[in-house]
N, C-alpha and C. Protein backbone atom coordinates (compact mmCIF):
# COMPACT_ATOMS: atom_id res chain seq x y z
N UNK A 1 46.34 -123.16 46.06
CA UNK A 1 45.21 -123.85 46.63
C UNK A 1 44.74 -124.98 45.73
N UNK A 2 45.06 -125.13 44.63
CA UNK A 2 44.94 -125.69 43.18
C UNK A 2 44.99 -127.40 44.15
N UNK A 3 44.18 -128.36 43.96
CA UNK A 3 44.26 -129.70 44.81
C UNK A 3 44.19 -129.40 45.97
N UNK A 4 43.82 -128.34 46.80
CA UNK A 4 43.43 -128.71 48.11
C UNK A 4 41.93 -128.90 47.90
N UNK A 5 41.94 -129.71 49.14
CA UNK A 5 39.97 -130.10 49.35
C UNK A 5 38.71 -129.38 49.41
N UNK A 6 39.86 -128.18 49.77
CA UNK A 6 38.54 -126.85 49.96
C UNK A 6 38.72 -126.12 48.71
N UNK A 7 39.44 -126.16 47.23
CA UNK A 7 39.68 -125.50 46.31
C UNK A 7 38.28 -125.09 45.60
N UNK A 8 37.28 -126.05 45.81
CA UNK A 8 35.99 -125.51 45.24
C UNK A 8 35.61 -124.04 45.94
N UNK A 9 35.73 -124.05 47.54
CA UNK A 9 35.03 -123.25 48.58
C UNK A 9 35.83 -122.08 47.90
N UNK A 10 37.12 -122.15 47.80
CA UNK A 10 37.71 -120.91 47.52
C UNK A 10 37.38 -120.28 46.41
N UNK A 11 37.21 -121.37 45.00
CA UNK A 11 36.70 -120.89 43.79
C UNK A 11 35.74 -119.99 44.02
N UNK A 12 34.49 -120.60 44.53
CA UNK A 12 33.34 -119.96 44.89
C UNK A 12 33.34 -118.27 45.64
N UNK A 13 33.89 -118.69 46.39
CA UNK A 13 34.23 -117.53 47.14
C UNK A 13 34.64 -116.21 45.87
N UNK A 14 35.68 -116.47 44.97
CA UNK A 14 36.19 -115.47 44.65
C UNK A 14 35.19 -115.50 43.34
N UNK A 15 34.56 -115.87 42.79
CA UNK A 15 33.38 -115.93 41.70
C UNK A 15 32.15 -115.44 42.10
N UNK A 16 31.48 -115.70 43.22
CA UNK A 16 30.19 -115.62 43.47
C UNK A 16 30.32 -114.63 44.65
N UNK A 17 31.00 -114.32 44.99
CA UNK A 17 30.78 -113.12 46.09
C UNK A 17 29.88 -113.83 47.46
N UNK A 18 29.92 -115.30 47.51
CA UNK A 18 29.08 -115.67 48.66
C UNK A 18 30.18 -115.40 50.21
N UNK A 19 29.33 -114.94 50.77
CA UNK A 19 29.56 -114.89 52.54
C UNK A 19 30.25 -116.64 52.97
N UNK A 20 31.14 -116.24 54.11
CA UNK A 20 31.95 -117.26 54.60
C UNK A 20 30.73 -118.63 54.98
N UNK A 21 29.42 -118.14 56.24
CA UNK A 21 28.56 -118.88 56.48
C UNK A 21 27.87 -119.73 55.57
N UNK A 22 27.83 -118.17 53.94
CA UNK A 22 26.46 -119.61 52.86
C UNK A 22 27.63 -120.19 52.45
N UNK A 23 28.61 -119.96 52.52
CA UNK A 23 29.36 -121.36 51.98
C UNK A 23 29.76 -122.69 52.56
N UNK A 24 30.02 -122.32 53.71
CA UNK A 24 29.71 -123.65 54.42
C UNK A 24 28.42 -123.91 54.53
N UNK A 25 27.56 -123.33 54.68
CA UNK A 25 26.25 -123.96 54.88
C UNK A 25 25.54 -124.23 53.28
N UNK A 26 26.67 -124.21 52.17
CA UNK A 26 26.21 -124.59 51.09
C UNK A 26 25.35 -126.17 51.12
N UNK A 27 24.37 -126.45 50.79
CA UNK A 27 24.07 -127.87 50.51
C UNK A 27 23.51 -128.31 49.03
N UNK A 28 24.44 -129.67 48.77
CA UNK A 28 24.16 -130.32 47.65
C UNK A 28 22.49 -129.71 46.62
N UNK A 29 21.70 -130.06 47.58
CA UNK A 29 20.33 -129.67 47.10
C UNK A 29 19.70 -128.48 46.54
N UNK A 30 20.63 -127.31 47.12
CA UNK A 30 21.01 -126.39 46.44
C UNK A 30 21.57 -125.95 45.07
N UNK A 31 22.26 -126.72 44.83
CA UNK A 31 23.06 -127.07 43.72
C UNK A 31 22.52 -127.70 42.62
N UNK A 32 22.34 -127.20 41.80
CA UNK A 32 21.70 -127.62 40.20
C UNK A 32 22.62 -127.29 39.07
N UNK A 33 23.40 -128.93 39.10
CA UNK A 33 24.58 -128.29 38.25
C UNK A 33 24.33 -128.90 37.13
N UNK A 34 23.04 -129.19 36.90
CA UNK A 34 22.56 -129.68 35.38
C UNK A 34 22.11 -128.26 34.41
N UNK A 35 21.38 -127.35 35.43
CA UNK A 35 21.18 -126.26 34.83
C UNK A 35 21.74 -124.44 35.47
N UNK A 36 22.83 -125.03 36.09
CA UNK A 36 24.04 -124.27 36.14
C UNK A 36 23.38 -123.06 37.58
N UNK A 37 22.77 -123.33 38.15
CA UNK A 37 22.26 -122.63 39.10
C UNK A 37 22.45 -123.04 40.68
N UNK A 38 22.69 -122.13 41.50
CA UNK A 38 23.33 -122.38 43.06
C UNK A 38 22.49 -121.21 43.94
N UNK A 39 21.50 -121.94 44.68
CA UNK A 39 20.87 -121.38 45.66
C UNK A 39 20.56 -121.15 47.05
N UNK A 40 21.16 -120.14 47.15
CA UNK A 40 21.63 -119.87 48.60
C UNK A 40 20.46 -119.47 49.38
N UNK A 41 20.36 -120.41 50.31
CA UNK A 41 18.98 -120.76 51.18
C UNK A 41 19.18 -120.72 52.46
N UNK A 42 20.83 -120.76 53.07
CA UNK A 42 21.13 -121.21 54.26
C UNK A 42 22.18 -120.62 54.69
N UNK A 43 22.71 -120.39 55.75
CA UNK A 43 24.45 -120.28 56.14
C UNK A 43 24.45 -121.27 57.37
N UNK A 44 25.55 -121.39 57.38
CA UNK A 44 26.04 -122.49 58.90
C UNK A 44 27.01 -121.42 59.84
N UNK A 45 25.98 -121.67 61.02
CA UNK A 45 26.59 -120.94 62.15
C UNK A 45 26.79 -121.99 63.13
N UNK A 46 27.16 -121.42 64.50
CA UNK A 46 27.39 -122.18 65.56
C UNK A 46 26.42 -121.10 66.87
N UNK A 47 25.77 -122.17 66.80
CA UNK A 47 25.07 -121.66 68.49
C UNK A 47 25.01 -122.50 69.47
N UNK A 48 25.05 -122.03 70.78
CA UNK A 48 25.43 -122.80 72.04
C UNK A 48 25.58 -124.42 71.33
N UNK A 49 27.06 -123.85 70.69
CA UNK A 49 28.11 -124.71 70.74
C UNK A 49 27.47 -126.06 69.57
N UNK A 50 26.76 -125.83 69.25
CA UNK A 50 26.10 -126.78 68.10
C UNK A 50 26.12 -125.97 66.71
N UNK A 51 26.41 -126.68 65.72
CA UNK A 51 26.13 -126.36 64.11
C UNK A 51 24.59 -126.32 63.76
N UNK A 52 24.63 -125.32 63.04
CA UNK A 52 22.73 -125.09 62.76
C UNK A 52 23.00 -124.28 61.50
N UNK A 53 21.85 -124.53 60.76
CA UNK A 53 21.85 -124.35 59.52
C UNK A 53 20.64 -122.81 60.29
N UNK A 54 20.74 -121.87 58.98
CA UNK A 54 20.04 -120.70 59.42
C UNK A 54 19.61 -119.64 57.78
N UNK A 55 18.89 -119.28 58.13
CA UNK A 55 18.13 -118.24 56.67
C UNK A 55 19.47 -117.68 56.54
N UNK A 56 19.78 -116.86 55.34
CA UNK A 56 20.86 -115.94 54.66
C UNK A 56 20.77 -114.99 56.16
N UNK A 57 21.48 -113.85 55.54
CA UNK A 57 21.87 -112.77 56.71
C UNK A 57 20.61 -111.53 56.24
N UNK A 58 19.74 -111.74 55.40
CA UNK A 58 18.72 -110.73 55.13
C UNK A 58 17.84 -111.26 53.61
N UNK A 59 16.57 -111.02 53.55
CA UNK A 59 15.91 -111.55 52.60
C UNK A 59 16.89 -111.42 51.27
N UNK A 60 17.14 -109.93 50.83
CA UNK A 60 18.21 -110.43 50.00
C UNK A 60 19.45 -111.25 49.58
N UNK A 61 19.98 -111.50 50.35
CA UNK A 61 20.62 -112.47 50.57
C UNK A 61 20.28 -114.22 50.34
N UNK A 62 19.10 -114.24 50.00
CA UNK A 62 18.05 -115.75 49.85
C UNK A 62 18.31 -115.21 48.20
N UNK A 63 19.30 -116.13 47.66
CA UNK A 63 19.11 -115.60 46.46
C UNK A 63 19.54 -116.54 45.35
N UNK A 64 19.63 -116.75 43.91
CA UNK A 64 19.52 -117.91 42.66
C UNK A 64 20.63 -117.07 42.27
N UNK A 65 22.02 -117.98 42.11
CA UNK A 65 22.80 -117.32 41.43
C UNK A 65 23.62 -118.31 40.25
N UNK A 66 23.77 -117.82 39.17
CA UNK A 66 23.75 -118.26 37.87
C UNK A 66 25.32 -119.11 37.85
N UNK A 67 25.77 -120.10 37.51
CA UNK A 67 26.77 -120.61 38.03
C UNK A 67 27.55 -120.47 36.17
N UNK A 68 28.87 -119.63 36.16
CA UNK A 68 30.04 -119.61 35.15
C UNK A 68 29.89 -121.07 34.85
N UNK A 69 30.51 -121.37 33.61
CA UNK A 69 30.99 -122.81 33.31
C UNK A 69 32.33 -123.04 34.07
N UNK A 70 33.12 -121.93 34.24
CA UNK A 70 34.45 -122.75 35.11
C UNK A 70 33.91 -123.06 36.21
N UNK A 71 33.12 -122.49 37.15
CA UNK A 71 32.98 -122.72 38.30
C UNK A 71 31.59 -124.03 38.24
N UNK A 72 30.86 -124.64 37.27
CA UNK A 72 29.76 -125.72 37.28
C UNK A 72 30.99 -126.93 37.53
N UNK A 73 31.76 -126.79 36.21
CA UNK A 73 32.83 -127.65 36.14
C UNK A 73 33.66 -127.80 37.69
N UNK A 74 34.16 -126.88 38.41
CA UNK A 74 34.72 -127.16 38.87
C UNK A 74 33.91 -128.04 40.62
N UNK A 75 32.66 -127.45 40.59
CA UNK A 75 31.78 -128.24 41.61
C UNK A 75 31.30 -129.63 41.25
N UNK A 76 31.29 -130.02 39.85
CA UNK A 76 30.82 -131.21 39.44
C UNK A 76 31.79 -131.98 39.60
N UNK A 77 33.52 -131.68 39.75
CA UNK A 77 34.32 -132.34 40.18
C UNK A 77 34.52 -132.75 41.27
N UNK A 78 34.34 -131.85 42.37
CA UNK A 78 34.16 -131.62 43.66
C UNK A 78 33.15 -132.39 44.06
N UNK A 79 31.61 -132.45 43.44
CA UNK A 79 30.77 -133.31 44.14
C UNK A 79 31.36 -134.81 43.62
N UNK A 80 31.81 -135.20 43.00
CA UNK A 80 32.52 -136.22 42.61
C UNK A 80 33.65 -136.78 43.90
N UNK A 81 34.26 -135.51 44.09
CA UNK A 81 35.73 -136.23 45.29
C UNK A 81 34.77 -136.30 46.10
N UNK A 82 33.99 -135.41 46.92
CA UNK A 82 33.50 -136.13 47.71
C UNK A 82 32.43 -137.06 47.95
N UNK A 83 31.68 -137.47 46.79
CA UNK A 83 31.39 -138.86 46.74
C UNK A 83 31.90 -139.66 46.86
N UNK A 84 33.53 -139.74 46.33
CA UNK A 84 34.45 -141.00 46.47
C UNK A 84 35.04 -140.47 48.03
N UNK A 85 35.07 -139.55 48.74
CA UNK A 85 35.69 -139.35 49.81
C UNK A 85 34.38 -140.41 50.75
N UNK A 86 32.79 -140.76 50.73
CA UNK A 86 32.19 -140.86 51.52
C UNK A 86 31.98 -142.22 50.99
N UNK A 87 32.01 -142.67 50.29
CA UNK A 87 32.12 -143.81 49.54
C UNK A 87 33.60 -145.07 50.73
N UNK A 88 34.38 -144.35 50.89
CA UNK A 88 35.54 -144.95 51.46
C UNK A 88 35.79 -144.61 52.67
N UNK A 89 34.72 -143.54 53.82
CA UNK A 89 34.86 -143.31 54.98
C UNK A 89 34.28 -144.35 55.43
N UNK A 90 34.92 -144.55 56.74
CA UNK A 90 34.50 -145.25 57.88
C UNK A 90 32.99 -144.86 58.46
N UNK A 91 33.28 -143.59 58.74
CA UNK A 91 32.06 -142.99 59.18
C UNK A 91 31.61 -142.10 58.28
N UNK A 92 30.55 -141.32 58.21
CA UNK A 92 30.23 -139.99 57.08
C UNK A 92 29.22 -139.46 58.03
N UNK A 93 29.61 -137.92 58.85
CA UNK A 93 28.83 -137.17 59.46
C UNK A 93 28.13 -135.99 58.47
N UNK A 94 28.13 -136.29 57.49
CA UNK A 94 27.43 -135.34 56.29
C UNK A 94 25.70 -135.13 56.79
N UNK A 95 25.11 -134.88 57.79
CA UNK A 95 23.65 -135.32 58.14
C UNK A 95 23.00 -134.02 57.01
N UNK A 96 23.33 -132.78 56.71
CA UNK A 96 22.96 -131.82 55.59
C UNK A 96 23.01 -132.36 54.26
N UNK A 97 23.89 -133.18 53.96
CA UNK A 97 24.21 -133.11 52.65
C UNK A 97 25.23 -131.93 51.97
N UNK A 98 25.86 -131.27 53.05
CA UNK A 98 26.84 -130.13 52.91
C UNK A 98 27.84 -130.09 51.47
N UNK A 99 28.24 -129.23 50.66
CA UNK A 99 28.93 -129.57 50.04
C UNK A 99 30.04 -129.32 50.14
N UNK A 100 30.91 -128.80 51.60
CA UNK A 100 31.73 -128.39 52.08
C UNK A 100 32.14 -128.75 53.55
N UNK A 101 33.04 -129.88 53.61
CA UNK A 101 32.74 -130.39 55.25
C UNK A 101 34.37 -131.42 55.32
N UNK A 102 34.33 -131.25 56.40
CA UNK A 102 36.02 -132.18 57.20
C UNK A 102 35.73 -133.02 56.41
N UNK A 103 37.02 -133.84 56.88
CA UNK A 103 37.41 -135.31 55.60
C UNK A 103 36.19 -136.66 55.95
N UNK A 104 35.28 -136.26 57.75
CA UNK A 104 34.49 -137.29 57.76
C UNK A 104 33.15 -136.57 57.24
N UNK A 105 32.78 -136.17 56.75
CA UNK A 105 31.66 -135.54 56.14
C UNK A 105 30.76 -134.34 57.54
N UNK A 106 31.56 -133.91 58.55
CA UNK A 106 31.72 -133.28 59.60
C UNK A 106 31.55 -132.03 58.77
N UNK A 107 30.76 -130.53 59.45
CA UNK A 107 30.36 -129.55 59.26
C UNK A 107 32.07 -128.43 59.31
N UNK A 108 32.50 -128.24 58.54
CA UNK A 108 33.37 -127.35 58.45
C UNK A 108 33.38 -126.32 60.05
N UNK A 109 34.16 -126.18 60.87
CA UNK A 109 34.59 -124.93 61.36
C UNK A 109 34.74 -123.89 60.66
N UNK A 110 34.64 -123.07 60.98
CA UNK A 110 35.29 -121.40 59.98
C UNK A 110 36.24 -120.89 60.60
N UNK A 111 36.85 -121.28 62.50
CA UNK A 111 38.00 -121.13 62.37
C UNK A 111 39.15 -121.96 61.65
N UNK A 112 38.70 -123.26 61.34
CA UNK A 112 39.56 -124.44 60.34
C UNK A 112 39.47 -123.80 59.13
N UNK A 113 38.65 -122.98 58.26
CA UNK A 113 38.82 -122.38 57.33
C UNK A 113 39.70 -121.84 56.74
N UNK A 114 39.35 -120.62 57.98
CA UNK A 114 40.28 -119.70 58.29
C UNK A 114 41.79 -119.86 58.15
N UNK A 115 42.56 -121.05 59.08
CA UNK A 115 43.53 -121.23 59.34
C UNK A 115 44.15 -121.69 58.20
N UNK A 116 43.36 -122.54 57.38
CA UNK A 116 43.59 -123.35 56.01
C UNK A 116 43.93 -122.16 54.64
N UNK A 117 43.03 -121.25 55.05
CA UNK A 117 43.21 -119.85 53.89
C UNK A 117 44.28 -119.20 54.34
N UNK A 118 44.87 -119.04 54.82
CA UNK A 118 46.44 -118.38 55.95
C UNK A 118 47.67 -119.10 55.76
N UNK A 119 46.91 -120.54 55.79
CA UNK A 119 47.79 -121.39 55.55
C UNK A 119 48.96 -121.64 54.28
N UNK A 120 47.69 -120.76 53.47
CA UNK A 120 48.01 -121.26 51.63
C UNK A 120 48.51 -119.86 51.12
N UNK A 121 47.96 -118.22 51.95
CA UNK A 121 48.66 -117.32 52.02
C UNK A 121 49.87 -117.11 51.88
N UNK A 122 50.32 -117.69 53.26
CA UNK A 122 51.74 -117.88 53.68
C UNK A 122 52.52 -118.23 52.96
N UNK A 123 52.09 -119.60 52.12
CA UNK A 123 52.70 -120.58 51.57
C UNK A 123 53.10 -120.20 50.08
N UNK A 124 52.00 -119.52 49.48
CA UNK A 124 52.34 -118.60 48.49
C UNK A 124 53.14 -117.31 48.35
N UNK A 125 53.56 -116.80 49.90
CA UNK A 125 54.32 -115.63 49.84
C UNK A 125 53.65 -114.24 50.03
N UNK A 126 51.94 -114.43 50.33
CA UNK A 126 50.87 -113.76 49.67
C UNK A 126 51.25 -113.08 51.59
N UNK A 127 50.42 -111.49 51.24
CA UNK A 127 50.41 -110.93 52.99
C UNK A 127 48.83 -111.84 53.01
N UNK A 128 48.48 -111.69 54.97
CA UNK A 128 47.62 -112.53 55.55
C UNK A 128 46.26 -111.07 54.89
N UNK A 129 45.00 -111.77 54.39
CA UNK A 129 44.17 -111.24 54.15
C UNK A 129 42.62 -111.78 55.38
N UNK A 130 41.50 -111.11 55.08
CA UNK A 130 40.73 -111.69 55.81
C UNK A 130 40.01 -113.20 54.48
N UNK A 131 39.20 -113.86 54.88
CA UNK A 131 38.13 -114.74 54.36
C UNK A 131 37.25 -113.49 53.56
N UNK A 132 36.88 -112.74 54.17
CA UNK A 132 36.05 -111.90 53.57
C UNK A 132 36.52 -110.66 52.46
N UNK A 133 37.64 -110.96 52.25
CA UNK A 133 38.22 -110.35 51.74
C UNK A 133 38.03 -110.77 50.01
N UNK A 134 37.80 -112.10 50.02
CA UNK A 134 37.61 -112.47 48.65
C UNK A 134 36.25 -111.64 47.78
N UNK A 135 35.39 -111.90 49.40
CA UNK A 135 34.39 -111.84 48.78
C UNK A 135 34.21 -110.43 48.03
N UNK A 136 34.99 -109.17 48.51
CA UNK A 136 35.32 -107.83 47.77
C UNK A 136 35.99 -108.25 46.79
N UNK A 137 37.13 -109.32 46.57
CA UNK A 137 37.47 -109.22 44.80
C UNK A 137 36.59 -109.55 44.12
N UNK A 138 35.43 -110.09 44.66
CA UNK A 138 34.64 -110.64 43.56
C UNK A 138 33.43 -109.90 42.83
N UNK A 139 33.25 -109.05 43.94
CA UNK A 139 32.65 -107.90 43.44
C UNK A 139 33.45 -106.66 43.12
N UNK A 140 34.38 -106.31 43.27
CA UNK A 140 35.37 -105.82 42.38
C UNK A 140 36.04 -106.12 41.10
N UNK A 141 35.92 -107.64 40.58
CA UNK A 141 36.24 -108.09 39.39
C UNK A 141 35.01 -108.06 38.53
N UNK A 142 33.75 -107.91 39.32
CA UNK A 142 32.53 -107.51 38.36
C UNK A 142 32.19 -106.27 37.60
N UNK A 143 32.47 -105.39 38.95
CA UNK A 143 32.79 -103.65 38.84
C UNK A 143 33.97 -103.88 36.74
N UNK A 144 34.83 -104.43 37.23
CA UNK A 144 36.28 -103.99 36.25
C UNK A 144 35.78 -104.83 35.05
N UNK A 145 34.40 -105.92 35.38
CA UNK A 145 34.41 -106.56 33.91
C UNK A 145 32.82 -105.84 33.17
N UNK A 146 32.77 -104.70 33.95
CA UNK A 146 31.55 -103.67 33.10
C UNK A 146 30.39 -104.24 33.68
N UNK A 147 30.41 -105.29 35.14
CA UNK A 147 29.13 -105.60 35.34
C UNK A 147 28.12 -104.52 35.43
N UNK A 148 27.09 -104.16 35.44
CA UNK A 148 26.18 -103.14 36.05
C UNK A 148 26.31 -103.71 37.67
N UNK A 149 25.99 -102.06 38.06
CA UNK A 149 26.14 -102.33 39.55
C UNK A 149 24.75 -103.14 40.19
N UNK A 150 23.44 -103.01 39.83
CA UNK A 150 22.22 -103.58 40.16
C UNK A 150 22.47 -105.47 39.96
N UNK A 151 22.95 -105.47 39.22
CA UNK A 151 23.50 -106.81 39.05
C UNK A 151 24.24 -107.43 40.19
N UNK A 152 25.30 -106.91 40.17
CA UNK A 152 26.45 -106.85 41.16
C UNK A 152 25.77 -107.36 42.48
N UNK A 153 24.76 -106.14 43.03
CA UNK A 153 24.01 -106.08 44.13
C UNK A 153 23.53 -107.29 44.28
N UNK A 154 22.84 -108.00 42.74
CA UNK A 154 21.93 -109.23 43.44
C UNK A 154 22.67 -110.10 43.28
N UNK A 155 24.17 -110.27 43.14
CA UNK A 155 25.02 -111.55 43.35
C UNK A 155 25.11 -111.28 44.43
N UNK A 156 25.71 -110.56 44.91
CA UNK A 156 26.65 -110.60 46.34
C UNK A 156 25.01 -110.37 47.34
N UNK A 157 23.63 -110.12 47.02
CA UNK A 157 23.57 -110.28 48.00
C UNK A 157 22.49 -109.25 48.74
N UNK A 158 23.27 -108.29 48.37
CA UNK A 158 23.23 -106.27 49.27
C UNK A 158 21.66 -106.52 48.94
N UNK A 159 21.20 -105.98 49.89
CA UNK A 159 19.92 -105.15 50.06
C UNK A 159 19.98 -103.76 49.52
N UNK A 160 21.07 -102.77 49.10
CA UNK A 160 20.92 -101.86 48.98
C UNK A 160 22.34 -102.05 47.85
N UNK A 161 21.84 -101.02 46.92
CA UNK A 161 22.83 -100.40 45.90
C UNK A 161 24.63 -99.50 46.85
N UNK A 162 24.12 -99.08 47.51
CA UNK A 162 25.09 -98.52 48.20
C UNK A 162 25.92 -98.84 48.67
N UNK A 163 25.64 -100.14 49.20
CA UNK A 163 26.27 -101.04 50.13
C UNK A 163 27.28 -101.67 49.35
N UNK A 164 27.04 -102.00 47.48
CA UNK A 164 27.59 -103.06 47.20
C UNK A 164 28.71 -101.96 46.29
N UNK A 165 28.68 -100.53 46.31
CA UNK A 165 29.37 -99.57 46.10
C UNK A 165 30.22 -98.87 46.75
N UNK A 166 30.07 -98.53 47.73
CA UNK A 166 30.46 -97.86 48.92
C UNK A 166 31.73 -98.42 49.62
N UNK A 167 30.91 -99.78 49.82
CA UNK A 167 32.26 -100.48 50.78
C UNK A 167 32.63 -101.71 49.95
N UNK A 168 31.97 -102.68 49.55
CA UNK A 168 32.42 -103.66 48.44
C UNK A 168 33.82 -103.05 47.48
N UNK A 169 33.32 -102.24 46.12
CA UNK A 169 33.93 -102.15 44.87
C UNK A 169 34.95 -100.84 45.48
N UNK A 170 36.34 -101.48 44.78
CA UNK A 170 37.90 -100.77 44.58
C UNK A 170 38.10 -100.53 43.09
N UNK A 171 38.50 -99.14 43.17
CA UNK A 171 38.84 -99.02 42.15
C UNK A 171 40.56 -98.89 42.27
N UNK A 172 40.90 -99.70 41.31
CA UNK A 172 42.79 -100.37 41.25
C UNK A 172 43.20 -99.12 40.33
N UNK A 173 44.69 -99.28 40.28
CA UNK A 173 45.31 -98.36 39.59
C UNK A 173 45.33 -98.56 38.09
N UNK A 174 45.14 -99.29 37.52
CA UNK A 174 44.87 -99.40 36.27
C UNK A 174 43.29 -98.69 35.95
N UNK A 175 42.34 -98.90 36.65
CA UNK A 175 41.15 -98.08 36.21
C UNK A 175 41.80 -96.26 36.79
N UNK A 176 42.44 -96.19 37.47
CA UNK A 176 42.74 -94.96 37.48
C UNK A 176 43.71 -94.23 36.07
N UNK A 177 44.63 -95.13 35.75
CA UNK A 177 45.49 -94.92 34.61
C UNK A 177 44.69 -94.86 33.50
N UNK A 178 43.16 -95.54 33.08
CA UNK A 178 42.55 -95.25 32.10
C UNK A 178 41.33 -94.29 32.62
N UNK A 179 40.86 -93.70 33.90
CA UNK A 179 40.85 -92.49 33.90
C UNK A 179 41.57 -91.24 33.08
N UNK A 180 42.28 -91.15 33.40
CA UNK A 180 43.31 -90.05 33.32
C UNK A 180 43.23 -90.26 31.48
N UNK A 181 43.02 -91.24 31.00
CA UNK A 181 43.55 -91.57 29.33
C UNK A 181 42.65 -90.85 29.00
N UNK A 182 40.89 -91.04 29.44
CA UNK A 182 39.99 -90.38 28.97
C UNK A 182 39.83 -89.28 29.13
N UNK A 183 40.60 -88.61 30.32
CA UNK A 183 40.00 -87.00 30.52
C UNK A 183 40.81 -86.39 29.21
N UNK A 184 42.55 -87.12 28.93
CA UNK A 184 43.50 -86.77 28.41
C UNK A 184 43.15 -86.54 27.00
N UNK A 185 42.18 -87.29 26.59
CA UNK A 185 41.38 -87.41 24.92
C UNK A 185 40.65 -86.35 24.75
N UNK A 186 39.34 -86.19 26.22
CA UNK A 186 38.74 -85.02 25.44
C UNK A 186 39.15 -83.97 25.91
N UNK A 187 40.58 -83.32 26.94
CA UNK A 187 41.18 -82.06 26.54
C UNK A 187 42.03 -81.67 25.50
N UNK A 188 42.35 -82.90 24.97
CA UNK A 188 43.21 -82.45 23.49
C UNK A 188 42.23 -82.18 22.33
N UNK A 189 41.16 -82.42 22.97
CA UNK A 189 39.83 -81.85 21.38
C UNK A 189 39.82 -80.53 21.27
């Protein structure tokens, strides 16, 4: 995905645990990449057949999330291409200020998403996953990097501890293999 146009959306996706909607309905203004912060205020849906910007999917979900240096870096590049992308359009339908949108500054589809993430699947050899699927590695790579789970919860989002346990976080075979190391230590005591 490395140089495609949507490579930020995907970054994001697998870093921040954001939902398919706040990411398209990400907007610039949101974005404070002077002091490394991304605030999710909005998602982009489609109703009778029009794009509309709309609250998160639950108060928690309205939430300030702390932006990695790979991922500031990699949006400060991104707001960059597409400055020079709108800079050299004919037209620019950007009316949000979106930071995620077709080549005329047009509101992303999420079935064009979609097809584009399948696309790069394929292309890599990778089996077809969902979109939402990232958003579990990303709270699964928090789980494996010792995040606390309360934490966890207020990236991705969850209203509830359970939620971001239950069905979110996998535990892989390597945390099972260092299971087994630890039981293996204290029965040899």
């Amino acid at each position: 995905m490395q140089g495609d146009r949507l490579e930020t959306l995907y970054v994001l996706a697998t870093w921040t645990a954001m939902r398919e909607g706040e990411l398209l309905g990400l907007c610039w203004e949101d974005v404070d990449l002077d002091d490394g912060k991304l605030y999710v205020r909005h998602q982009l849906q489609r109703m009778g057949g029009q794009f509309v910007l709309t609250e998160p999917k639950s108060e928690s979900s309205r939430r300030t999330l702390m932006l990695p240096l790979p991922v500031s870096a990699v949006l400060t590049a991104h707001r960059r291409s597409q400055d020079a992308e709108r800079a050299t359009a004919r037209i620019w339908l950007n009316e949000w200020g979106l930071a995620f949108t077709g080549a005329h500054g047009e509101p992303l589809e999420a079935k064009a998403l979609l097809r584009a993430f399948h696309g790069h699947l394929s292309a890599a050899g990778l089996p077809t996953i969902r979109f939402h699927d990232l958003r579990h590695t990303a709270i699964t790579r928090l789980k494996a990097a010792g995040v606390h789970v309360k934490v966890a919860q207020a990236i991705a989002g969850h209203s509830s501890v359970s939620t971001t346990l239950d069905i979110y976080t996998h535990a892989d075979t390597d945390e099972q293999v260092e299971a087994w190391e630890a039981v293996g230590k204290l029965m040899s005591r």
